[in-house]
Protein backbone atom coordinates (compact mmCIF):
# COMPACT_ATOMS: atom_id res chain seq x y z
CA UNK A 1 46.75 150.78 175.46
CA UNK A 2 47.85 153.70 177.27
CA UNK A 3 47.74 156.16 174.31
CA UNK A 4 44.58 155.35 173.43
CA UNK A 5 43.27 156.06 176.77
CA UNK A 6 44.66 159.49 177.38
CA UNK A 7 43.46 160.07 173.53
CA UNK A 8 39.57 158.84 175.18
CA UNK A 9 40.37 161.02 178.34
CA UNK A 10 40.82 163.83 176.52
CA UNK A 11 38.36 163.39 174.46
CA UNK A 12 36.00 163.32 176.91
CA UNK A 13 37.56 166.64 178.74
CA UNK A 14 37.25 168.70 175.37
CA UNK A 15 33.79 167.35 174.99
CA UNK A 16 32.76 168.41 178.37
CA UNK A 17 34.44 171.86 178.49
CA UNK A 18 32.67 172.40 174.96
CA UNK A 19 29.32 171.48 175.79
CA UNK A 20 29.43 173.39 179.17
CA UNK A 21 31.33 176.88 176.52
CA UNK A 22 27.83 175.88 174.51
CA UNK A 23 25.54 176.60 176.90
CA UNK A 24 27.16 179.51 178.35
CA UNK A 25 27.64 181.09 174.39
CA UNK A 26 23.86 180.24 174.49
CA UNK A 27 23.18 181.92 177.40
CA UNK A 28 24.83 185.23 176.64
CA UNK A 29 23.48 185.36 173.09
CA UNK A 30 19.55 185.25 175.02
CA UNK A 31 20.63 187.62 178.15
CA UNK A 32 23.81 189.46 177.11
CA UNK A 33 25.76 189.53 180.22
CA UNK A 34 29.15 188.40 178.47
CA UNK A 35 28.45 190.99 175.51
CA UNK A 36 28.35 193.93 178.07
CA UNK A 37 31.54 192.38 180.03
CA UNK A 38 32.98 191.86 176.77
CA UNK A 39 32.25 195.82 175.67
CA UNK A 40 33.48 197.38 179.08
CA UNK A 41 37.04 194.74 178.04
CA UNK A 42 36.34 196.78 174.29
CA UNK A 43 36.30 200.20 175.73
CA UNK A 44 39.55 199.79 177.63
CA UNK A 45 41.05 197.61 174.99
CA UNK A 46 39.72 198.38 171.57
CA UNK A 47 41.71 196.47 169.61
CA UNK A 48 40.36 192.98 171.10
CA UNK A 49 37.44 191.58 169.14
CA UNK A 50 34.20 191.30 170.92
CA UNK A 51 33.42 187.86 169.52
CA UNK A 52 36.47 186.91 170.99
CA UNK A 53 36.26 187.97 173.94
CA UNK A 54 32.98 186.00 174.84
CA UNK A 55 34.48 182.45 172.91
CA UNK A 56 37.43 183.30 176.08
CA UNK A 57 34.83 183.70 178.52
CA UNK A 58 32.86 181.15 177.70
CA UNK A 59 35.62 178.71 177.57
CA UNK A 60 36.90 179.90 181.37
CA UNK A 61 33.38 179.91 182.89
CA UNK A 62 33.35 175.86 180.79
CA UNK A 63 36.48 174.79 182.64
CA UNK A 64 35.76 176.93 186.18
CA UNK A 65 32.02 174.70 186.35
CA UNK A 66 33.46 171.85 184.99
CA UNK A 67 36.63 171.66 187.87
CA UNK A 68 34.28 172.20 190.58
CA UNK A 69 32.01 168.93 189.50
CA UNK A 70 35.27 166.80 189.21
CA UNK A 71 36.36 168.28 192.12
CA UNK A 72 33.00 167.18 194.13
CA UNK A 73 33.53 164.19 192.70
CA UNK A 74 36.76 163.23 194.41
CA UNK A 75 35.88 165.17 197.38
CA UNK A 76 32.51 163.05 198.02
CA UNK A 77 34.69 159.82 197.03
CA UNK A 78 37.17 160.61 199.75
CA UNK A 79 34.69 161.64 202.67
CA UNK A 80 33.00 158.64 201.73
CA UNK A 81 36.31 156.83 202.73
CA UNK A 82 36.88 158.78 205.24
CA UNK A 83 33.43 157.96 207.13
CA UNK A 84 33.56 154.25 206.51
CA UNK A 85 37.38 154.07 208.02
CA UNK A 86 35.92 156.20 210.96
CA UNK A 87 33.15 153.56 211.56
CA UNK A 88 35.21 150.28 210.86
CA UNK A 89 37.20 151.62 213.31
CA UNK A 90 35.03 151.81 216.32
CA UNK A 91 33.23 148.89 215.26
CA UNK A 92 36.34 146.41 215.55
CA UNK A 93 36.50 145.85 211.71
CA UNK A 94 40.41 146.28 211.07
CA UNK A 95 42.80 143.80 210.69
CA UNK A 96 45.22 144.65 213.75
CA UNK A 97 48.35 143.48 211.84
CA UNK A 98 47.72 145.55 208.50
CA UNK A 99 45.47 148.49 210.33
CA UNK A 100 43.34 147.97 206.25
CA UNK A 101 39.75 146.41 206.38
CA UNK A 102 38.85 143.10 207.11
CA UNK A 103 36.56 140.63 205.48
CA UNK A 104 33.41 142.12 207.72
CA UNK A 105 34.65 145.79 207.05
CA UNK A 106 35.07 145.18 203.26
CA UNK A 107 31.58 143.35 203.34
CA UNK A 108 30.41 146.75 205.54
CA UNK A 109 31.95 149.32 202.56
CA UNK A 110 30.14 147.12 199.50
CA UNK A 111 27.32 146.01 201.31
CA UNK A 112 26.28 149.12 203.33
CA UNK A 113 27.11 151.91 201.13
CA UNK A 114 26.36 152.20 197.17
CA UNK A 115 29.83 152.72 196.08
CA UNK A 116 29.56 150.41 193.62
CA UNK A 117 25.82 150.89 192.48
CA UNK A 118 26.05 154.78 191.89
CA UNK A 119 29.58 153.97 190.29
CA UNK A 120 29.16 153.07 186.12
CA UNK A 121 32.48 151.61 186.28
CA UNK A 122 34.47 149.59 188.38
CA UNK A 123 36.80 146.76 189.51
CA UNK A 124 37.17 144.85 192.69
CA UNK A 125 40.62 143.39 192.37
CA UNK A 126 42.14 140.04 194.26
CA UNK A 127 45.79 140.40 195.22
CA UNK A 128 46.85 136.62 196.69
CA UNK A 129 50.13 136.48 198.72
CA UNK A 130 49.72 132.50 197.25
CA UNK A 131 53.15 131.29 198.92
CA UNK A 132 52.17 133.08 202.25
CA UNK A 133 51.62 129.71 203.89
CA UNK A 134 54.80 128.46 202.79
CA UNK A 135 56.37 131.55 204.16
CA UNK A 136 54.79 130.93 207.28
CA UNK A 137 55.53 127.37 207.69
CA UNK A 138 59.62 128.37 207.39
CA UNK A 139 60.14 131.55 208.79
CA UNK A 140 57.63 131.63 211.37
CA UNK A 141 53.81 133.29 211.44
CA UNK A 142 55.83 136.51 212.93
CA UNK A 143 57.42 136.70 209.41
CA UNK A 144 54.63 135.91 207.45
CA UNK A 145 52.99 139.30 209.41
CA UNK A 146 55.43 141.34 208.81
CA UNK A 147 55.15 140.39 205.28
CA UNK A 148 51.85 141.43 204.64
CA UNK A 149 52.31 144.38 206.57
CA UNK A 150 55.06 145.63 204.40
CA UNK A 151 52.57 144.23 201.29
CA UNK A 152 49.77 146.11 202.61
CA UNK A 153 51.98 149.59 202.91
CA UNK A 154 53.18 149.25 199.55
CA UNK A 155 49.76 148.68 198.01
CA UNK A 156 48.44 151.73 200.11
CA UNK A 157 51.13 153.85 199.05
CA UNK A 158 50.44 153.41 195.41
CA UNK A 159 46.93 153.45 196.03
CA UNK A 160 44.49 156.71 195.03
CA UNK A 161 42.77 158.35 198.13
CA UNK A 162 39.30 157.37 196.75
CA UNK A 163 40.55 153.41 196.45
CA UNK A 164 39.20 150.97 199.30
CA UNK A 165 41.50 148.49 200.07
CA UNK A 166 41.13 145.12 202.83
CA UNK A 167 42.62 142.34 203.80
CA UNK A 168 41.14 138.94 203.42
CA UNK A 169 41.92 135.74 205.41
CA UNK A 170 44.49 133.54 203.40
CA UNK A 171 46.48 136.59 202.35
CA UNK A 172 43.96 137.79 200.14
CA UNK A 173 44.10 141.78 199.44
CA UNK A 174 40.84 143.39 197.76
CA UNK A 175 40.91 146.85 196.10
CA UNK A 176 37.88 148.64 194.60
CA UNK A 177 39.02 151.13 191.97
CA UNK A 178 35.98 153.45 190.56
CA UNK A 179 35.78 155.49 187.39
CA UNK A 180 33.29 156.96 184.89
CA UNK A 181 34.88 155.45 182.36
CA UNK A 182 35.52 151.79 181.30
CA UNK A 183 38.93 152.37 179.83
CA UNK A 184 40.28 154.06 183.07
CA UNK A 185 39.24 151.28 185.12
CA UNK A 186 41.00 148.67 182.89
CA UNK A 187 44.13 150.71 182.72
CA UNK A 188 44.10 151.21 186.75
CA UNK A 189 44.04 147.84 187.13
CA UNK A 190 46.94 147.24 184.61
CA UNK A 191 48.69 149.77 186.61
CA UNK A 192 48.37 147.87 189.84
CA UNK A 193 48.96 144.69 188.40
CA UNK A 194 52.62 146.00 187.21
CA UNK A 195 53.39 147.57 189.86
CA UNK A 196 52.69 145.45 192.48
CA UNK A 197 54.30 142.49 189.69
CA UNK A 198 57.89 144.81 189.96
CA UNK A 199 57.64 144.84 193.92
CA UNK A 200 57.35 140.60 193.93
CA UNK A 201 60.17 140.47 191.80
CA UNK A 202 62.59 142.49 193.77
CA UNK A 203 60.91 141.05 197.13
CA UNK A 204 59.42 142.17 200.37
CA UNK A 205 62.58 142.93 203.51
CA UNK A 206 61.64 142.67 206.81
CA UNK A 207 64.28 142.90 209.86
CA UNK A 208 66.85 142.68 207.25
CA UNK A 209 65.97 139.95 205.20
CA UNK A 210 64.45 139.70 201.73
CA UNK A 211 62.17 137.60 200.87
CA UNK A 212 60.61 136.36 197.74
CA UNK A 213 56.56 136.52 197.31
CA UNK A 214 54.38 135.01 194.55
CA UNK A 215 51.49 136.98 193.26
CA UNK A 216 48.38 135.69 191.74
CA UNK A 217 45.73 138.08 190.57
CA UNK A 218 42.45 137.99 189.44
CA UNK A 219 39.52 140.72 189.14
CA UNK A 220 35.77 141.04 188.89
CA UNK A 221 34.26 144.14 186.85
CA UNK A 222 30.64 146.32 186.50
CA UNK A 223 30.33 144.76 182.96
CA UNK A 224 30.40 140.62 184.36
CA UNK A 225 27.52 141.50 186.69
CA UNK A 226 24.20 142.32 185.68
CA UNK A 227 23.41 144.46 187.64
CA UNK A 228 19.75 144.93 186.93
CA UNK A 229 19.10 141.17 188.45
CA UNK A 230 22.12 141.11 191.00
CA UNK A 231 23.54 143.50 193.57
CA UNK A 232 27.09 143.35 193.86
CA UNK A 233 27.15 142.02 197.41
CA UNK A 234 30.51 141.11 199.08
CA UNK A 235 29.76 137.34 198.88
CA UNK A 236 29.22 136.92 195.86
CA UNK A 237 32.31 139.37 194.95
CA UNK A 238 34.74 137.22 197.43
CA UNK A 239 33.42 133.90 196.03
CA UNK A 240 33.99 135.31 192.17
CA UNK A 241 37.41 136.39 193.35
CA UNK A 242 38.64 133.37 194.93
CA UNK A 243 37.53 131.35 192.06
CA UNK A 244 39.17 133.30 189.42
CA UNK A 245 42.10 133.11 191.50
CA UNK A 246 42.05 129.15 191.17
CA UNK A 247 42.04 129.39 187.87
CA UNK A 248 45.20 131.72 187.44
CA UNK A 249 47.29 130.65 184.98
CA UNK A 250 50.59 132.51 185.75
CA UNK A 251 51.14 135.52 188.35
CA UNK A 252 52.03 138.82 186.43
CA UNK A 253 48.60 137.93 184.50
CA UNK A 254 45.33 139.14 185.62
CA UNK A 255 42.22 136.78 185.31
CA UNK A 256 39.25 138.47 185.02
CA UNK A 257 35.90 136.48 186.03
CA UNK A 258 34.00 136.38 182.62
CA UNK A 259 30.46 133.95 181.63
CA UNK A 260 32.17 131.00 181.22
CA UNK A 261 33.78 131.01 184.87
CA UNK A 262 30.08 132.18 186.24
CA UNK A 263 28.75 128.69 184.65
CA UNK A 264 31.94 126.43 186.21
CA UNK A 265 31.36 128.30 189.66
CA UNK A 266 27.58 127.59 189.38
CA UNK A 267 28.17 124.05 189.23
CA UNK A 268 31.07 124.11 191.51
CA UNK A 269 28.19 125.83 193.85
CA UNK A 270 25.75 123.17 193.45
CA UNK A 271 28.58 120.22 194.35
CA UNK A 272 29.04 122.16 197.61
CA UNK A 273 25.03 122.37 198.19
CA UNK A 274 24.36 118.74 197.18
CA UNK A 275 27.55 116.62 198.16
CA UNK A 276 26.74 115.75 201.71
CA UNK A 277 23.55 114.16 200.47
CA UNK A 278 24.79 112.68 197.74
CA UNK A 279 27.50 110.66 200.19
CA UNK A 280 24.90 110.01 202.69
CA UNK A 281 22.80 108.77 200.00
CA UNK A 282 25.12 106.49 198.38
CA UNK A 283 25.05 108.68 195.24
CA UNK A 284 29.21 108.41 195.36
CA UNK A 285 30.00 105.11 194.22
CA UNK A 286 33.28 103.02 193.40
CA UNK A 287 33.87 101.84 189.79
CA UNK A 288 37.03 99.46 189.31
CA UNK A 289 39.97 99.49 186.82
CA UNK A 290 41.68 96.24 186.21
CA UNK A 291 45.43 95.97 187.49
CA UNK A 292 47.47 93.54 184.79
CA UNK A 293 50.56 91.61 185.07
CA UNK A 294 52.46 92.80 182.13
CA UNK A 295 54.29 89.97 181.67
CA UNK A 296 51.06 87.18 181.30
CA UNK A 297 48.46 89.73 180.27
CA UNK A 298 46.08 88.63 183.35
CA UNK A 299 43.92 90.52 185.44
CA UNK A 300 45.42 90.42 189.13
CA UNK A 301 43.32 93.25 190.80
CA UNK A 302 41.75 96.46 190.70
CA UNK A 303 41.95 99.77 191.78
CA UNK A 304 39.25 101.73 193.17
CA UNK A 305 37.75 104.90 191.81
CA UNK A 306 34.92 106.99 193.01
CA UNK A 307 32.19 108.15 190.67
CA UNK A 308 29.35 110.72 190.97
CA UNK A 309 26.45 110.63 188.74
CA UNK A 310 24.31 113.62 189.75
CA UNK A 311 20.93 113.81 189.20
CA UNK A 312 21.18 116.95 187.51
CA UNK A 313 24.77 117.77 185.98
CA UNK A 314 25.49 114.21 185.08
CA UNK A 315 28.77 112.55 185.42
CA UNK A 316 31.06 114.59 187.92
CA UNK A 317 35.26 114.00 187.78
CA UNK A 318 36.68 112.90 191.24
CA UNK A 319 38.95 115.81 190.65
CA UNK A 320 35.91 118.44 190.91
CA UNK A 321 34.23 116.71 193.88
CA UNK A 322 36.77 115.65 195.56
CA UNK A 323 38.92 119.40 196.65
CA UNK A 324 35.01 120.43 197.93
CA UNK A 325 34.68 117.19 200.33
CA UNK A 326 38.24 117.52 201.92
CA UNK A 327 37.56 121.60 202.10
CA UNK A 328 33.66 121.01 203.32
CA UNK A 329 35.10 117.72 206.15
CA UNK A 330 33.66 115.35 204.43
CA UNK A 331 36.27 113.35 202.76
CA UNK A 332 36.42 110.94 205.57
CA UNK A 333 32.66 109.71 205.40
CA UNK A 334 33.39 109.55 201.75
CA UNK A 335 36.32 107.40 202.06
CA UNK A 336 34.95 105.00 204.99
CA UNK A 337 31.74 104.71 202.20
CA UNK A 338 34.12 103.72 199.44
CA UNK A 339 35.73 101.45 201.20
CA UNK A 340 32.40 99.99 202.80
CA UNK A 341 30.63 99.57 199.31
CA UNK A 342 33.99 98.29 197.72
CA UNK A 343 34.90 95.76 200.93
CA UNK A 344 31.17 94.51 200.01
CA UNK A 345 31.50 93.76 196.29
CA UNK A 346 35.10 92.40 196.52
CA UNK A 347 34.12 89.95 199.05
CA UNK A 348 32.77 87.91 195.87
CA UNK A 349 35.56 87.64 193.98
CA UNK A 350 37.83 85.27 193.74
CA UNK A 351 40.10 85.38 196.36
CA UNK A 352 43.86 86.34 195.51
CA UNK A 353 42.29 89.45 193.35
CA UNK A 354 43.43 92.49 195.30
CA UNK A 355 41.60 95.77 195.51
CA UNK A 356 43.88 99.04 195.82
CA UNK A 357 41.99 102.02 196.80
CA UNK A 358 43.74 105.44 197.52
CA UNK A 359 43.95 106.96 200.66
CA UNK A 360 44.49 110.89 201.39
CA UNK A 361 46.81 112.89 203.51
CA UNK A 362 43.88 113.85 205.40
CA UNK A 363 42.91 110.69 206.52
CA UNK A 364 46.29 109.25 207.16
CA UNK A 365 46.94 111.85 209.64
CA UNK A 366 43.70 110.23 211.38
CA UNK A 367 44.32 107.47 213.91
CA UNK A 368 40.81 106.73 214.00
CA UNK A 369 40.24 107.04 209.98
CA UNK A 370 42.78 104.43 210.00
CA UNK A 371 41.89 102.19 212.22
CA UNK A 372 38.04 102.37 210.98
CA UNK A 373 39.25 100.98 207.72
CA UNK A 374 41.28 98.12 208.70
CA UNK A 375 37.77 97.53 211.14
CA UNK A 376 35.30 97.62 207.60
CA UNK A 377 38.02 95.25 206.14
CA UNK A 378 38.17 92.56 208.92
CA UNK A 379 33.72 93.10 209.10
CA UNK A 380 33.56 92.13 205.67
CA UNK A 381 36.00 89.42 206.27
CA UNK A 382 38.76 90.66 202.93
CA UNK A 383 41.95 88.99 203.27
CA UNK A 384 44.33 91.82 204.51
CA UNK A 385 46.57 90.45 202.04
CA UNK A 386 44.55 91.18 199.19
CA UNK A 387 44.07 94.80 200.18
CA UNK A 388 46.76 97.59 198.91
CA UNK A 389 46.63 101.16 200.47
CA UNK A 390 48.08 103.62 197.84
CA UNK A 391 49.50 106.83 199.26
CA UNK A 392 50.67 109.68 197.19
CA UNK A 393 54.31 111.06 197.30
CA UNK A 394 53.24 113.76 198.31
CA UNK A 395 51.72 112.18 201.34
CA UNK A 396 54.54 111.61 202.95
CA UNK A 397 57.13 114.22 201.55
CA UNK A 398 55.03 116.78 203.44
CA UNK A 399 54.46 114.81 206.56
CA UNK A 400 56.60 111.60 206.87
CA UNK A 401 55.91 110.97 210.37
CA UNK A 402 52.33 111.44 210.34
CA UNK A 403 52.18 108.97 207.31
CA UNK A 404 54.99 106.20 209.06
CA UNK A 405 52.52 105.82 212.02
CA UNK A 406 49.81 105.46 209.29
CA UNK A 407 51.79 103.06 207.45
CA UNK A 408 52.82 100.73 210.42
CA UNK A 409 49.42 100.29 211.43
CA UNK A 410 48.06 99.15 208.23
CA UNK A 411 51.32 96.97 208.04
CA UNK A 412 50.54 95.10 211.08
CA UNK A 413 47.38 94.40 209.42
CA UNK A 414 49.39 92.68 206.38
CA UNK A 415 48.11 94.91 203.96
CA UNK A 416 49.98 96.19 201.29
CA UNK A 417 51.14 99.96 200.72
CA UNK A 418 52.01 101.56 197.57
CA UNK A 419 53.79 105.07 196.54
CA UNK A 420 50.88 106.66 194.28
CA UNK A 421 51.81 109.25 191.30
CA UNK A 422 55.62 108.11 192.08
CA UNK A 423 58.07 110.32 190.43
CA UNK A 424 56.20 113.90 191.48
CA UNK A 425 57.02 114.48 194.69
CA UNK A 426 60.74 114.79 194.57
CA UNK A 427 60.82 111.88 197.63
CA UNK A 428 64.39 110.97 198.86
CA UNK A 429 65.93 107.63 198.81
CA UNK A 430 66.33 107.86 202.36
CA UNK A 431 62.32 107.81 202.89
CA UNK A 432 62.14 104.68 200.31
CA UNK A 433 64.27 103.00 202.89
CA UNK A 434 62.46 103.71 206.12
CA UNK A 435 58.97 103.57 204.75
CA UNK A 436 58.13 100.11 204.34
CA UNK A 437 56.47 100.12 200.69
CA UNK A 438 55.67 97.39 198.93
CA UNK A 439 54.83 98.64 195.46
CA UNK A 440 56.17 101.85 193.36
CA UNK A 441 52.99 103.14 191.09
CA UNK A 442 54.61 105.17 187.92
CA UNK A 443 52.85 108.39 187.55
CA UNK A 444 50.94 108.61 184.23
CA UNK A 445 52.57 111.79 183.05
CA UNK A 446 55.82 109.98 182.42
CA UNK A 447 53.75 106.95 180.37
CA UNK A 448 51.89 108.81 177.95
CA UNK A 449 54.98 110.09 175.72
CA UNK A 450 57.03 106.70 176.63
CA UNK A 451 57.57 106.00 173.09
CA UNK A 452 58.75 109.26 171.80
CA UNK A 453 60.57 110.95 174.81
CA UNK A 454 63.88 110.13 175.94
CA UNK A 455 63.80 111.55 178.89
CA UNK A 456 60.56 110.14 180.10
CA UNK A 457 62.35 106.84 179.17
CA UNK A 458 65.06 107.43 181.55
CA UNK A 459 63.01 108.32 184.29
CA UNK A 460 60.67 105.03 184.11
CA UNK A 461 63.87 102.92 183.22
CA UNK A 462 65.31 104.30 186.39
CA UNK A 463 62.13 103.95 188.45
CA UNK A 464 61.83 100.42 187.50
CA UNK A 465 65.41 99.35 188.14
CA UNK A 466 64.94 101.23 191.85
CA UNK A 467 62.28 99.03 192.02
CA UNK A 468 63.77 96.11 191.12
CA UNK A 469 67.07 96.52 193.61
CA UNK A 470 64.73 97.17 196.77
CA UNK A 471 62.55 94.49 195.70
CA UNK A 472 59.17 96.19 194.95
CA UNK A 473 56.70 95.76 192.40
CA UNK A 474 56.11 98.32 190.24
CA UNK A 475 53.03 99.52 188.41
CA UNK A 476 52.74 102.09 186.08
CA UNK A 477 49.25 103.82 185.15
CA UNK A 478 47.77 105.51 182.36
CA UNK A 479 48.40 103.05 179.23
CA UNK A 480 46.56 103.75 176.67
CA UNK A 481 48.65 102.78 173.26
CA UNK A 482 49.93 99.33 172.43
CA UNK A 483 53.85 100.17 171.85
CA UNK A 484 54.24 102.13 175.33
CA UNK A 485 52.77 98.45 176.68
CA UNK A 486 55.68 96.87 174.74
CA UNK A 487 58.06 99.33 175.84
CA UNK A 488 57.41 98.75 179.36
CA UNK A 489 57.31 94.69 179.30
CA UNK A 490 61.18 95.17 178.29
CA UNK A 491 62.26 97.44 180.54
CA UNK A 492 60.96 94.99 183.30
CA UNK A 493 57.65 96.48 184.51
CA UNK A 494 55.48 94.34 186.62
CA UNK A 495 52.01 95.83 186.32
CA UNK A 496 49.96 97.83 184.20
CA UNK A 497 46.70 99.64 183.80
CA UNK A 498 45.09 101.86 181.83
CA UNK A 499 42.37 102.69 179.07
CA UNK A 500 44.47 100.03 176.99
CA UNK A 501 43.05 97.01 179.05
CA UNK A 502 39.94 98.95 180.21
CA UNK A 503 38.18 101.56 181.68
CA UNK A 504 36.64 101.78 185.25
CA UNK A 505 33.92 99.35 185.90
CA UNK A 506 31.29 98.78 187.70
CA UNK A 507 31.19 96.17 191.02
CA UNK A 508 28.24 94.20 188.53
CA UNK A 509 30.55 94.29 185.33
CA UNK A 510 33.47 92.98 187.23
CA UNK A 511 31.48 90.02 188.47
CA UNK A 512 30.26 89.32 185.23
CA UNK A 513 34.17 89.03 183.68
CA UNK A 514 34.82 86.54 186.02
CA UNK A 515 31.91 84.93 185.23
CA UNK A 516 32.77 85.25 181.31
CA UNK A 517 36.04 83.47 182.23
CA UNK A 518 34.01 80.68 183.54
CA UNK A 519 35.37 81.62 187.04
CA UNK A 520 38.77 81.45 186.15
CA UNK A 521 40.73 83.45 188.60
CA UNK A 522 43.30 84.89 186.00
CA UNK A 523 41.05 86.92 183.34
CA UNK A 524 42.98 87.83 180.52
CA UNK A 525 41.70 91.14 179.16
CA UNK A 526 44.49 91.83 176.84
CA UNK A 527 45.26 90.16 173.55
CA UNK A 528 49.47 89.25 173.74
């Protein structure tokens, strides 16, 4: 890549100089003036060849007009900088820690000036500090300052004098690199990307110590914006960014936002605009996967799952809507919703079929959240026994005492408590023991190679057999072929589910299996 970009660049120069040595050959051939310089050179050197002597001239009178342009060019790109840093300055718009931009002074720089309309090519680049909260959380928020000060010196230092650079909240760096050609904005950003790559790996010291930084990067160009319909405002830049960001597949790799992100961001735009109406509406609604006892092949609950058919993009995954109502606040009134609507259909079934539904970090750390649920179960009169609370590992890995107060209170109820996606959270035995769970739910990742892979075989043996010697029921999810079924009926497994048995149902297709069953309280869904 890099030889054929200076082989472009200097193309171009030689183009340039030769169209500017043109005119100027032009010019003298019409008015003379290089001829008559050229025969004054001739009468004190006669041995030089006139011809020559005004190709020479020509070509130093090309590069003297063409330096002065490029000259101009850098000049007005650097008083440009120069009287934007002057004004964020008096108008509060620096980040005190880094002395660079902030969000509001970036926005001022794109927003306020045309830097990047009068520019034909350039890049705004995202440069994510993405363990920067972690760094924080264990050192100290002193630390995590002084690491994006020493950060924001190194990506000065290597940075041109007509580059803009700020600082974003989250640790978010933005750099606007400008060319009038495509190539040398492409390799720029290579350049930065490497560089700033070599400085992660070796790590950032402050008062002494070293410590490690991940990277993520991702960039918008001129050529992803049309920019006869849309001007490149800072909002829309930032939101681009920190989307392309999310979908970052490894740091040392630049994402670039392209069409097909601009269609997933659309849509992710509309769930923002429309998902507090569509909970207050009822739109959100629980569907129900059946919970088997391995050993009988009977239906002995289900858990619940929300669903979102919208009214325009169709079905929408939990795992899309979701992210957007914890970010947005809403993910409470979501879950107190759920748990309403569910509470009110699984009031009519028979009565030792449990309902699990899952509850979030979020909410846990919620007395109130809490206590409102265990309130919509005892309105709608559900047995507290028939009601299981399933907690990721997460959860409580991250905030064990937070989730223990949770967990007692729901206890006293008598409801049941379960360890969701158990198995990914690297949980220590020690929290098995004080927490008191009742159930251990397999993750799915480790069930979906059972047959074939040893190792996932060891893990679920193991899991099962923990299970077993603390004396909880355990449940594994996600089975979806008939031999990892028989696998897990010998290792011991109480419970299944899975696309094997079914797929999520609706509160009026759950009635009517019961009702196919002639009311029988254990439905058997799967053939033994």
């Amino acid at each position: 890549m890099n030889i054929t970009l200076f082989k472009n660049r200097i193309f171009n120069e030689i183009l340039s100089i030769t169209s500017i040595m043109a005119i100027f050959f032009y010019l003298d051939v019409k008015l003379g003036i290089l001829i008559n310089a050229s025969e004054f050179i001739l009468h004190l050197a006669p041995n030089l060849n006139g011809y020559l002597i005004t190709i020479v001239g020509s070509m130093w009178a090309g590069l003297l007009v063409y330096s002065y342009f490029r000259r101009k060019q850098t000049l007005s790109a650097v008083l440009a900088k120069k009287h934007v840093k002057a004004e964020l300055d008096g108008q509060k718009l620096i980040d005190l820690n880094t002395g660079l931009p902030n969000r509001n002074g970036f926005e001022r720089i794109v927003n306020d000036t045309s830097l990047l309309l009068d520019n034909p090519y350039w890049i705004v680049l995202g440069i994510e500090i993405s363990n920067a909260k972690s760094l924080k959380n264990a050192h100290g928020i002193d630390v995590g300052r002084a690491v994006e000060r020493e950060f924001a010196k190194n990506l000065t230092g290597f940075s041109t004098e007509s580059e803009f650079i700020a600082l974003d909240e989250g640790s978010v760096f933005y750099m606007i690199c400008t060319s009038d050609a495509e190539d040398e904005v492409d390799f720029r950003a290579d350049q930065i990307v490497d560089k700033m790559s070599e400085i992660a790996e070796n790590g950032i010291e402050t008062d002494g110590k070293l410590h490690n930084i991940r990277l993520s990067f991702a960039a918008v160009k001129s050529n992803s914006i049309d920019r006869r319909n849309v001007r490149p405002e800072m909002d829309g830049l930032a939101k681009r960014l920190g989307f392309a960001l999310r979908q970052r597949a490894s740091s040392k790799m630049l994402v670039c936002f392209d069409d097909t992100m601009e269609i997933a961001m659309q849509r992710q735009l509309l769930i923002e605009a429309t998902l507090s109406e569509a909970i207050k509406s009822k739109q959100i609604i629980p569907n129900f996967q059946p919970i088997i006892d391995i050993n009988s092949s009977q239906v002995v609950g289900f858990e619940v799952l929300a669903r979102w058919h919208h009214p325009v993009e169709g079905d929408i995954s939990p795992e899309e809507f979701v992210p957007v109502a914890e970010e947005q606040g809403l993910l409470g009134t979501m879950t107190v919703n759920l748990m309403k609507l569910s509470c009110d259909i699984a009031q009519h079934w028979p009565e030792h079929i449990t309902m699990a539904i899952n509850i979030s970090p979020t909410d846990l750390r919620n007395e109130d959240m809490v206590l409102a649920l265990i309130d919509i179960m005892n309105d709608y009169g559900i047995d507290p026994n028939r009601l299981e609370i399933e907690i990721t590992e997460h959860a409580f890995v991250a905030d064990a005492d937070s989730v223990n107060h949770a967990v007692s209170l729901l206890k006293e109820q008598g409801i049941s408590i379960s360890i969701d996606d158990f198995g990914t959270g690297y949980s220590s035995l020690h929290q098995l023991r004080t927490i008191p769970f009742d159930k251990i739910k397999i993750d799915q990742s480790f069930i979906k190679d059972l047959s074939t892979n040893l190792d996932s075989q060891a893990i679920v043996r193991s899991v099962i057999a923990l299970g077993q010697s603390l004396g909880l029921a355990v449940i594994a999810e996600g089975i979806e072929v008939g031999i990892n079924f028989d696998v897990l009926k010998q290792m011991g497994c109480t419970q299944g589910q899975g696309y094997l048995f079914a797929k999520p149902m609706s509160g009026a297709d759950v009635l009517t299996l019961f009702e196919m069953e002639d009311g029988r309280l254990s439905s058997a869904v799967l053939a033994a």
